[in-house]
Protein backbone atom coordinates (compact mmCIF):
# COMPACT_ATOMS: atom_id res chain seq x y z
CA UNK A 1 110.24 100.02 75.67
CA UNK A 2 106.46 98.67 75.80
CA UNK A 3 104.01 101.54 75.48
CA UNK A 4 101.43 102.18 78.35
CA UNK A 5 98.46 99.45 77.67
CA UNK A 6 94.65 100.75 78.95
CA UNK A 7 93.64 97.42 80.57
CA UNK A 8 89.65 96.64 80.88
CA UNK A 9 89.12 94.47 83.91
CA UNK A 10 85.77 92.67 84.63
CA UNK A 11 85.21 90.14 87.30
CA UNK A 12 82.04 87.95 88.48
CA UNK A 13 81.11 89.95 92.03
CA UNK A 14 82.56 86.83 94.17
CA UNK A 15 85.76 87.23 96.42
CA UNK A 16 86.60 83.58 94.92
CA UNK A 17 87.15 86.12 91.08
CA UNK A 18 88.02 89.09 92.24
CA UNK A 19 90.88 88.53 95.06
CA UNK A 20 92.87 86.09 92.59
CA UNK A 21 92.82 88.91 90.01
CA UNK A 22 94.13 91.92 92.52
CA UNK A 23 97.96 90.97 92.72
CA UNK A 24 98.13 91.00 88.65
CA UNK A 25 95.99 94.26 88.56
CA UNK A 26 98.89 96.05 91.24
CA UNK A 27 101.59 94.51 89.15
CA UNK A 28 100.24 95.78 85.76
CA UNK A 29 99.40 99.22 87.66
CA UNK A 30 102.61 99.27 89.15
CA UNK A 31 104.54 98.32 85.76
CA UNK A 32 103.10 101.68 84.16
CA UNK A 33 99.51 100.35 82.78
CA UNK A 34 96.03 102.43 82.70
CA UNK A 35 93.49 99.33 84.46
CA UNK A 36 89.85 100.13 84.44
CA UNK A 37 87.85 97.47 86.84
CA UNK A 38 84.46 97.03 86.34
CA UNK A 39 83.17 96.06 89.52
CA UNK A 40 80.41 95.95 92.22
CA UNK A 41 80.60 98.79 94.65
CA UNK A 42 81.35 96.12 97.47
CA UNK A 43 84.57 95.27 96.16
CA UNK A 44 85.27 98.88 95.37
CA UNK A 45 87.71 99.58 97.83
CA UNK A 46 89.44 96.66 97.85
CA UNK A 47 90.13 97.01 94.10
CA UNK A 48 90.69 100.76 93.95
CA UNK A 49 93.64 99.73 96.94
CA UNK A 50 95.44 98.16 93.46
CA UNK A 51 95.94 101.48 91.85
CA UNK A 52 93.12 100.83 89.29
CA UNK A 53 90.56 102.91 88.22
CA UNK A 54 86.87 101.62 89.61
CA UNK A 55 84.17 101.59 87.12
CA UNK A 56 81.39 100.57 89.79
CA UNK A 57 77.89 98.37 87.80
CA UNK A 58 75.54 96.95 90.03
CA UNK A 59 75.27 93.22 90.05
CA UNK A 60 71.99 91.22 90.09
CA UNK A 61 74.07 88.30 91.52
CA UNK A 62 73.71 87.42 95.36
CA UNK A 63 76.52 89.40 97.20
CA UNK A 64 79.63 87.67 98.96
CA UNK A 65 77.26 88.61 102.49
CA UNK A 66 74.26 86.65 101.17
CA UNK A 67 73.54 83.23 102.73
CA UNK A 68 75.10 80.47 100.10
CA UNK A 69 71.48 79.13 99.67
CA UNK A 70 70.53 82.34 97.41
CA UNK A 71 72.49 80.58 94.85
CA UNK A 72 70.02 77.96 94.93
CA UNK A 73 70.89 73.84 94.83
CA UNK A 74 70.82 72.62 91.79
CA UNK A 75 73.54 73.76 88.06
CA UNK A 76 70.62 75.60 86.09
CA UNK A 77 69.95 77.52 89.93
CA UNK A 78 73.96 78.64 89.42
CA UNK A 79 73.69 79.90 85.59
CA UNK A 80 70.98 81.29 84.74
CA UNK A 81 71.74 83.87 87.52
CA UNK A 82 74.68 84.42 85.73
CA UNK A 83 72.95 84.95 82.17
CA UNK A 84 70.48 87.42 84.05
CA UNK A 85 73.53 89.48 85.04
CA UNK A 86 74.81 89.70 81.75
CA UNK A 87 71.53 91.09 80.06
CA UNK A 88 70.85 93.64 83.06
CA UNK A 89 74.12 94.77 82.24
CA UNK A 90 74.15 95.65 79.00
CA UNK A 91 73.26 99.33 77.77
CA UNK A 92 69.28 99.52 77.25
C-alpha cells in the first residue's frame, strides 16, 4: 500500500488555474492524501469544498472580479505582474 503523501498546492489566483486543478485535488484528498492549497482568500471556499487544507496569501495580481483591462495590453503588461507577485510573496 502507498503511504499518505502531504501534497503542497499553489495556483496563479485565476479561475482559468485554479478550477482545472480542483477535481485532482478531491481525487488525491479522497484517495487518502494530506493537500495544503496555497491560495487567495477568494477562491477559499471553493478550494476548501475539495477536502484540502487552505493556506490563504494575498495576491498582488488583479482578482477574477477586476475588469480584464487591469492586466494591461501588451506581454511585458501580463509578466511582470506576475514577477511582482512572486517577490511580495516571499518571507521578508
Amino acid at each position: 500500500m502507498t503511504s499518505r503523501a502531504h501534497i503542497a498546492m499553489f495556483s496563479i489566483a485565476a479561475h482559468g488555474h485554479v478550477n482545472p486543478s480542483l477535481e485532482v485535488i478531491r481525487e488525491l484528498v479522497a484517495r487518502g492524501h494530506r493537500v495544503t492549497y496555497a491560495i487567495p482568500p477568494v477562491f477559499a471556499e471553493k478550494v476548501a469544498g475539495t477536502g484540502a487544507e487552505v493556506k490563504p496569501w494575498n495576491s498582488t495580481l488583479p482578482s477574477p472580479d477586476d475588469d480584464p483591462s487591469a492586466w494591461g495590453t501588451t506581454l511585458l503588461d501580463n509578466v511582470e505582474p506576475f514577477l511582482d507577485d512572486a517577490i511580495q510573496a516571499l518571507p521578508s
